[in-house]
Protein backbone atom coordinates (compact mmCIF):
# COMPACT_ATOMS: atom_id res chain seq x y z
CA UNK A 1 41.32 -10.93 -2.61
CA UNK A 2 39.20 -10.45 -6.02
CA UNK A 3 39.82 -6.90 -7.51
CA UNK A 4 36.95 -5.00 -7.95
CA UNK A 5 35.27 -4.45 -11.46
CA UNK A 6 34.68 -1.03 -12.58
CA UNK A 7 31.08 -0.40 -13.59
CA UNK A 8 30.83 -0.89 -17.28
CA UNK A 9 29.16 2.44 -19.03
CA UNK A 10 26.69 1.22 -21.83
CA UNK A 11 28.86 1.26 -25.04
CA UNK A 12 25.77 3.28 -26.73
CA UNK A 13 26.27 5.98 -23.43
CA UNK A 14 30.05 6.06 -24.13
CA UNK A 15 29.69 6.31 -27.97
CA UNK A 16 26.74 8.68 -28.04
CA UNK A 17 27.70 10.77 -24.57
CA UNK A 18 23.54 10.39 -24.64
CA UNK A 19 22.01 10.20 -21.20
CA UNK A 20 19.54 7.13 -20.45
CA UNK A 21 17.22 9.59 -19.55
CA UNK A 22 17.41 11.17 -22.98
CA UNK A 23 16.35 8.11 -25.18
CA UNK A 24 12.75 7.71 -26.05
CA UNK A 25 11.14 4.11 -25.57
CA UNK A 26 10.78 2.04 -28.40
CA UNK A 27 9.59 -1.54 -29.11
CA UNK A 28 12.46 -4.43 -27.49
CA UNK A 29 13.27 -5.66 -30.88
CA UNK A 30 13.22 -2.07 -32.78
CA UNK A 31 17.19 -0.72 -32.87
CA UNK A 32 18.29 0.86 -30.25
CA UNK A 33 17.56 5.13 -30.93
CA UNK A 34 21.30 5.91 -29.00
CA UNK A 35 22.95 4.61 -32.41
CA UNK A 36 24.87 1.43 -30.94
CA UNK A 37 23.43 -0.94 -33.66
CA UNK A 38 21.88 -3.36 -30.80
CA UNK A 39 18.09 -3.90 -30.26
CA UNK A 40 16.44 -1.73 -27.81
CA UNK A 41 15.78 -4.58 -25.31
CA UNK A 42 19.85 -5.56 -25.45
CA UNK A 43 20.82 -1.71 -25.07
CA UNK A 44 18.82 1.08 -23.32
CA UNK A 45 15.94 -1.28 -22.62
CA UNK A 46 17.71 -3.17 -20.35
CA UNK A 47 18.03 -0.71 -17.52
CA UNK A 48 14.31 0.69 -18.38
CA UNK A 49 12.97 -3.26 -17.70
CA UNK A 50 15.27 -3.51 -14.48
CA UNK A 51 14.29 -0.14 -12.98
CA UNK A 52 10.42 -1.76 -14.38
CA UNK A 53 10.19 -4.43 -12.43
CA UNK A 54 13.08 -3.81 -9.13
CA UNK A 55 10.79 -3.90 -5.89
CA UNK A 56 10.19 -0.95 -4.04
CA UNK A 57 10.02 -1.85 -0.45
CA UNK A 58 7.77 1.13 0.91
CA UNK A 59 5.90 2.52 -1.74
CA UNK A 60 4.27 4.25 0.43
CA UNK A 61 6.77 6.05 2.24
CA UNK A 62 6.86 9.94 2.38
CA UNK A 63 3.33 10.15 2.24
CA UNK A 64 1.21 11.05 4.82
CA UNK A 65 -0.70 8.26 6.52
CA UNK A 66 1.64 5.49 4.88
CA UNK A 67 0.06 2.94 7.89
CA UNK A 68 -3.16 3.93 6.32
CA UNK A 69 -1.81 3.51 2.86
CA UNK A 70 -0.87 -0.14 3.57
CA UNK A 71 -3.97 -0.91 5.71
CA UNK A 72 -6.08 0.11 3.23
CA UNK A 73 -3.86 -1.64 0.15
CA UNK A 74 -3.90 -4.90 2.56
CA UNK A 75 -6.56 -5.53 4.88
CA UNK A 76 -9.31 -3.30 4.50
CA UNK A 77 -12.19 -4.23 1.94
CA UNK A 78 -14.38 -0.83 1.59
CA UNK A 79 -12.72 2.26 2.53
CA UNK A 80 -12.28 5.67 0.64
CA UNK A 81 -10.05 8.88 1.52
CA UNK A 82 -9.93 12.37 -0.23
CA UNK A 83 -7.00 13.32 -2.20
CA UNK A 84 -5.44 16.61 -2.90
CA UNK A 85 -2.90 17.05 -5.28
CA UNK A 86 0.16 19.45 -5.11
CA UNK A 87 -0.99 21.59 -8.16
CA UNK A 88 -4.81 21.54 -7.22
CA UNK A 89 -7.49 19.86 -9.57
CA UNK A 90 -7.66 20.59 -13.05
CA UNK A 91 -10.57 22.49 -14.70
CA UNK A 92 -13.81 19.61 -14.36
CA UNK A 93 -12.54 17.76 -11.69
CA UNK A 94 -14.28 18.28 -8.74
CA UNK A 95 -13.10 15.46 -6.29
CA UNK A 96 -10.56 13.34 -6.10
CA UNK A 97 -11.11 10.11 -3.81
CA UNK A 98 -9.18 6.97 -3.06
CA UNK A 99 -11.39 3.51 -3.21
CA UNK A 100 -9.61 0.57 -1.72
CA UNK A 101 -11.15 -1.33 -4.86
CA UNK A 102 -13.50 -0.20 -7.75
CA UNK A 103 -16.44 -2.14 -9.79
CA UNK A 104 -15.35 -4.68 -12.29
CA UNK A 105 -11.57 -4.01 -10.53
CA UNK A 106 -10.86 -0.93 -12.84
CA UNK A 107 -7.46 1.23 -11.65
CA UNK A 108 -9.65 4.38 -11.76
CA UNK A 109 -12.67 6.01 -13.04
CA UNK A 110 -13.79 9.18 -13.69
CA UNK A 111 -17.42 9.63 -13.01
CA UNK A 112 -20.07 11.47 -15.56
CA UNK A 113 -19.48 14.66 -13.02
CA UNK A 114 -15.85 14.55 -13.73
CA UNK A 115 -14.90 13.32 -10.41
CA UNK A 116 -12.11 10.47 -10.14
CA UNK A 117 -12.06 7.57 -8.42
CA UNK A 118 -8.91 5.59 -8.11
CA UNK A 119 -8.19 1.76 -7.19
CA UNK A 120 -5.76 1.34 -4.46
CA UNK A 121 -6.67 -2.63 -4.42
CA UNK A 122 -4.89 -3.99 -7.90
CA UNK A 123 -2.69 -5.79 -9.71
CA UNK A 124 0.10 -3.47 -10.27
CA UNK A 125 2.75 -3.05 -13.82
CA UNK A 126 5.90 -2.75 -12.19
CA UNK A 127 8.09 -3.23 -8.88
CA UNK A 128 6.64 0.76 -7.40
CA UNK A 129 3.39 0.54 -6.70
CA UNK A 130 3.53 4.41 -6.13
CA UNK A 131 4.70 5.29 -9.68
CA UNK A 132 2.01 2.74 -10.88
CA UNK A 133 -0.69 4.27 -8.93
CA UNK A 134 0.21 7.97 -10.07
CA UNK A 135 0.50 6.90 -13.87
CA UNK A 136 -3.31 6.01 -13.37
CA UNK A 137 -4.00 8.83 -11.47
CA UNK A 138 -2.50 11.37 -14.15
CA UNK A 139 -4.53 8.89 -16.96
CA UNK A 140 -7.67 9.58 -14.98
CA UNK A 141 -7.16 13.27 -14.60
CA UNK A 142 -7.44 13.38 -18.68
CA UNK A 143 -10.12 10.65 -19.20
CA UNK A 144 -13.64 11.90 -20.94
CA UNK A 145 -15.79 11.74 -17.98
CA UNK A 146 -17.81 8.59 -17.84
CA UNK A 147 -15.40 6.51 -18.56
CA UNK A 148 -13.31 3.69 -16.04
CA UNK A 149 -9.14 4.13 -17.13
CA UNK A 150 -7.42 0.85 -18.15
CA UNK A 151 -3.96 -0.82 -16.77
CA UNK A 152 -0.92 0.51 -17.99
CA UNK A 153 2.78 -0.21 -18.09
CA UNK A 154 3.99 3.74 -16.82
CA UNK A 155 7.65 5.01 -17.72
CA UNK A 156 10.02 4.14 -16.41
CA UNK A 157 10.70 7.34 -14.77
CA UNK A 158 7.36 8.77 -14.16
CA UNK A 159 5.68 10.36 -11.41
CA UNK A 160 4.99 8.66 -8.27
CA UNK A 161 2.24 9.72 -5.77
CA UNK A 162 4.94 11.65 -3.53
CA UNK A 163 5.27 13.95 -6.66
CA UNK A 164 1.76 14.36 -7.79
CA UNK A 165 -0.14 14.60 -4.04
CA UNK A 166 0.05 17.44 -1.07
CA UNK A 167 2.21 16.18 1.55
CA UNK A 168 0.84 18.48 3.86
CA UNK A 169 -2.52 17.21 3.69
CA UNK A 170 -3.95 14.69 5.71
CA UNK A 171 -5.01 11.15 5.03
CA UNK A 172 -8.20 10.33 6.47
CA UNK A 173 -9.93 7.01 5.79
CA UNK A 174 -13.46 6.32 6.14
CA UNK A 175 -14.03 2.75 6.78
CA UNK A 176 -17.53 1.68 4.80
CA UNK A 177 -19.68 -1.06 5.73
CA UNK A 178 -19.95 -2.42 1.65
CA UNK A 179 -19.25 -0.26 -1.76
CA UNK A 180 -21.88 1.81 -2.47
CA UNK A 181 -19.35 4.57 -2.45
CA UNK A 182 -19.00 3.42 -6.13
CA UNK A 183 -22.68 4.34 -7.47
CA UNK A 184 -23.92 7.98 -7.50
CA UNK A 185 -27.11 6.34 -8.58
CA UNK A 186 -27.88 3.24 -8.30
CA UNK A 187 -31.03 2.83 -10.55
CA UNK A 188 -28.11 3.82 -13.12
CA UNK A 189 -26.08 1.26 -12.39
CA UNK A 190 -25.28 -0.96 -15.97
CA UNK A 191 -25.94 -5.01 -14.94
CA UNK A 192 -21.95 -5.61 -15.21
CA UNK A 193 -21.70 -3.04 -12.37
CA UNK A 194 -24.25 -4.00 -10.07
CA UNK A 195 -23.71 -7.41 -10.08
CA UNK A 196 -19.76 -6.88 -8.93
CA UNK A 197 -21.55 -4.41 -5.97
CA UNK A 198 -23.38 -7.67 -5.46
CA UNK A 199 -20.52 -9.93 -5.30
CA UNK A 200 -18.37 -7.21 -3.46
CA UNK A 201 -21.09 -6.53 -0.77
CA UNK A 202 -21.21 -10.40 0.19
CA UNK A 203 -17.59 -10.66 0.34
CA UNK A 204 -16.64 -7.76 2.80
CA UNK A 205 -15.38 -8.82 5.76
CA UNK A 206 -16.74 -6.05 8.58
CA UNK A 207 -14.07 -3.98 9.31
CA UNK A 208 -13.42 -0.88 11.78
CA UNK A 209 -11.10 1.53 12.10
CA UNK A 210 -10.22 2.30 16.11
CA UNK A 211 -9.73 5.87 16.64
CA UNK A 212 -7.69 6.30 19.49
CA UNK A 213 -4.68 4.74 17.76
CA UNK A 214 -3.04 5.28 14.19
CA UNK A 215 -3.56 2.49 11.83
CA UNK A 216 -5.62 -0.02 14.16
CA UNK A 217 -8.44 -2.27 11.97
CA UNK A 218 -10.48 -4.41 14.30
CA UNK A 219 -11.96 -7.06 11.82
CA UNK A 220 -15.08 -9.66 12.66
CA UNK A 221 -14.83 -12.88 11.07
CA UNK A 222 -16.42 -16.90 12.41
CA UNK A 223 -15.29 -17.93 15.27
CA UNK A 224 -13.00 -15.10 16.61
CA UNK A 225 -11.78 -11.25 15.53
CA UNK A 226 -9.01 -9.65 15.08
CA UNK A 227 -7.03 -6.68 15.48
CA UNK A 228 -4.40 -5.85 12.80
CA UNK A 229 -2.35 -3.05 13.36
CA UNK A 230 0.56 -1.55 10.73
CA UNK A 231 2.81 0.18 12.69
CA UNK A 232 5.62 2.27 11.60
CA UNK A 233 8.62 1.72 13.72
CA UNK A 234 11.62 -0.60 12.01
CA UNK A 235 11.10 -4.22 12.07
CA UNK A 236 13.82 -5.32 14.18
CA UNK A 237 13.64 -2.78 17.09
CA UNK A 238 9.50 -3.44 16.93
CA UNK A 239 10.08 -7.32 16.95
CA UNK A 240 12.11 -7.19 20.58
CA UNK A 241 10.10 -4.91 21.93
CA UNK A 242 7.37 -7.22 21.40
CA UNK A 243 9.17 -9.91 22.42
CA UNK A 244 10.02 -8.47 25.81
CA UNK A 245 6.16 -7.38 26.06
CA UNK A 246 5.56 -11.02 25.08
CA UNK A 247 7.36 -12.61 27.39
CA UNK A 248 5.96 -10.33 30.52
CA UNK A 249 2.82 -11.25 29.79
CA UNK A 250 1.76 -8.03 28.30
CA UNK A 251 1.74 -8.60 24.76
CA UNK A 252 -2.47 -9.42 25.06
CA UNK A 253 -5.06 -6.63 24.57
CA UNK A 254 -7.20 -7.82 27.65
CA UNK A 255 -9.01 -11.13 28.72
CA UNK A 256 -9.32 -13.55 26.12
CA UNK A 257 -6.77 -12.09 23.28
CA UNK A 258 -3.54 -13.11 22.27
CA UNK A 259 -0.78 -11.43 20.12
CA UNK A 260 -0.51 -14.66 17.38
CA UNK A 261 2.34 -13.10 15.40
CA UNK A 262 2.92 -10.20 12.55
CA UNK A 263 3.32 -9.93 8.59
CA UNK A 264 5.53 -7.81 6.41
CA UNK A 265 3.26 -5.30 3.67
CA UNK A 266 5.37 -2.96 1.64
CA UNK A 267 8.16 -2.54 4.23
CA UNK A 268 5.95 -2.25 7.46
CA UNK A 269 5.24 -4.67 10.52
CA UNK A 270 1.46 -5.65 11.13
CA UNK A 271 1.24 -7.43 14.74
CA UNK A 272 -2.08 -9.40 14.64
CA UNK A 273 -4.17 -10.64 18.01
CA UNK A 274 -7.36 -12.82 17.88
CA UNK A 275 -10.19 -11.49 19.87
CA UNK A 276 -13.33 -13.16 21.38
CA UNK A 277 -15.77 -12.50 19.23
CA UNK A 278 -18.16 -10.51 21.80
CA UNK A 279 -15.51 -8.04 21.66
CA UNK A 280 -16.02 -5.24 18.89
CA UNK A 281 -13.95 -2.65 17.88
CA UNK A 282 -15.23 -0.20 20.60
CA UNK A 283 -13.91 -2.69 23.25
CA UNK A 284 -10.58 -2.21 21.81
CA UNK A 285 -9.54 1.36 22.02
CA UNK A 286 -8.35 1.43 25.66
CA UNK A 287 -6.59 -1.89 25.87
CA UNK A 288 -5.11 -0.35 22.15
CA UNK A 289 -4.11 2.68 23.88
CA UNK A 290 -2.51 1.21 27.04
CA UNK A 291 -0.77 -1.05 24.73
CA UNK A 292 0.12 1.80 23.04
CA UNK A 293 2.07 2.95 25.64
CA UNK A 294 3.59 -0.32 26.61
CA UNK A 295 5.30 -0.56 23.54
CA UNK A 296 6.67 2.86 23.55
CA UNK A 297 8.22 1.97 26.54
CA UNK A 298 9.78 -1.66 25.37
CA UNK A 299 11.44 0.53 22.30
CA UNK A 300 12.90 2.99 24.65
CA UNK A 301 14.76 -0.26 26.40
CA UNK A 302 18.34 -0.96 25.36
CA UNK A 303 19.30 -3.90 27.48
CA UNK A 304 20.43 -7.41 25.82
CA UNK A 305 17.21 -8.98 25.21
CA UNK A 306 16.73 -12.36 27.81
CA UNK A 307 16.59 -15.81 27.52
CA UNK A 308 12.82 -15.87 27.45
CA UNK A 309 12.61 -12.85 25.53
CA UNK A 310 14.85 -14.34 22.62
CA UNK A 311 12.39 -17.70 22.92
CA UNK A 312 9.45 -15.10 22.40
CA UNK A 313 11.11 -13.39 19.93
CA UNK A 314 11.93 -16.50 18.08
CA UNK A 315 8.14 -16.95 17.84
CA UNK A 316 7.16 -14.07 16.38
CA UNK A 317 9.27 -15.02 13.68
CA UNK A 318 8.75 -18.19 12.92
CA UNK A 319 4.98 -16.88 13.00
CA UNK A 320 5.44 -13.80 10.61
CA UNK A 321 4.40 -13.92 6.64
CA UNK A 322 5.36 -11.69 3.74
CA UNK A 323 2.51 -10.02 2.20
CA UNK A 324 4.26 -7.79 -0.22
């Protein structure tokens, strides 16, 4: 049997008795500020670009709503929910909203009136989406008003959103039809910014968000719809209990649908069915709801999973994706 290595402490750490948490960030070919004689990037910069880019599997979790959080981060085009933060708004900030996506795809703005805006729908700096999206957040908090906040690599051990927002608060989304959630007048609108409303606007697929259920988005799109629906349970337990829903034949959400398999975003399981496409989101909340309780009760069940439920199950899997 191989004998275990002992974790090697950073000869800087063991010369210096520093912490990593003590040395300030300087450029990757700059000496290292512990002492050691290396460059940063060979020394304390190393574990500062690992924690940088390690993937966070739920970025999201902790927070309330975190099905929202990925719904709207995933599948919903226009959507925007109030935030409140732990310590309350600073002086000239009257509002603070999340915006699945924002004009010209800026992280965040803050609007003449002081108000901020911020992007749940970019590209992202590091492996925590959460940490990203609260080192924009705290930018936007101190940007002049009038002005949209830029992308940013944030430290390595900033904030993240579970830090800077009221857990106790709820998360609400309101589901918009296109963005004109960005403009508080449009006649004001510079031609950069309304011609990305434009472009925005004819891209949107129309999306709902059922109310009888947690996390539900009915979607219309040629052809058929669809219901996608983040749920929270843990992806193996959730995968046989739809399997053994599959397999008795009451996997569907009525006449005409069919449960065509799931993806993974940021940790979480998103069955997805096609609909007809005379059925609209309306026509979904009671099939959603006795669903609902079908799948409660295929969790609660312990017994080996079957033959045909193990075929099913095999077909959900072959069938699933990785979003993020």
């Amino acid at each position: 049997m191989a004998k275990k290595r002992r974790p090697r402490t950073p000869i800087s750490a063991r010369a210096t008795g520093k912490s990593t948490a003590e040395i300030p960030v300087v450029g990757a070919r700059e000496p290292c500020p512990c002492g050691s004689g290396r460059r940063y990037k060979a020394c304390h910069g190393r574990a500062a670009a690992q924690a940088a880019t390690e993937l966070v599997r739920r970025p999201f979790e902790g927070l309330p709503g975190e099905c929202d959080w990925v719904a709207l981060r995933e599948l919903v085009p226009s959507a925007t929910v109030p935030l409140t933060l732990k310590s309350g708004l600073p002086d000239g900030v009257p509002s603070l909203t999340l915006g699945t996506v924002l004009p010209m795809a800026w992280p965040a703005l803050r609007r003449d009136n002081g108000a901020v805006l911020l992007a749940l729908q970019n590209d992202t700096a590091t492996g925590d989406l959460s940490r990203d999206l609260a080192d924009v957040l705290a930018r936007a908090l101190n940007t002049e008003p009038g002005n949209a906040v830029s992308a940013s690599r944030p430290a390595a051990d900033g904030p993240r959103l579970q830090e800077l927002l009221d857990l106790e608060a709820p998360f609400e989304p309101t589901v918009h039809e296109g963005f004109a959630f960005w403009l508080e007048d449009a006649e004001a609108a510079t031609p950069e910014v309304a011609a990305s409303l434009e472009r925005a606007n004819a891209a949107a697929t129309p999306t709902a968000r059922l109310t009888g259920v947690d996390a539900a988005y009915w979607c219309e799109t040629p052809g058929k719809n669809h219901l996608r629906w983040v749920l929270p349970h843990d992806e193996e337990p959730l995968l046989d209990a739809l399997a053994r829903l599959h397999a008795a034949g009451a996997a569907t959400l009525g006449d005409e649908t069919r449960l065509v398999g799931s993806f993974r975003a940021h940790g979480l399981t998103v069955p997805v069915w096609d609909l007809p496409s005379a059925m609209r989101a309306e026509d979904c909340e009671k099939p959603a709801a006795a669903f609902h309780e079908r799948l409660g009760e295929a969790l609660a069940a312990d017994a080996p999973l079957t033959p045909e439920e193990r075929s099913a199950r095999s077909g959900l899997t072959n069938r699933q994706v990785t979003l993020n």
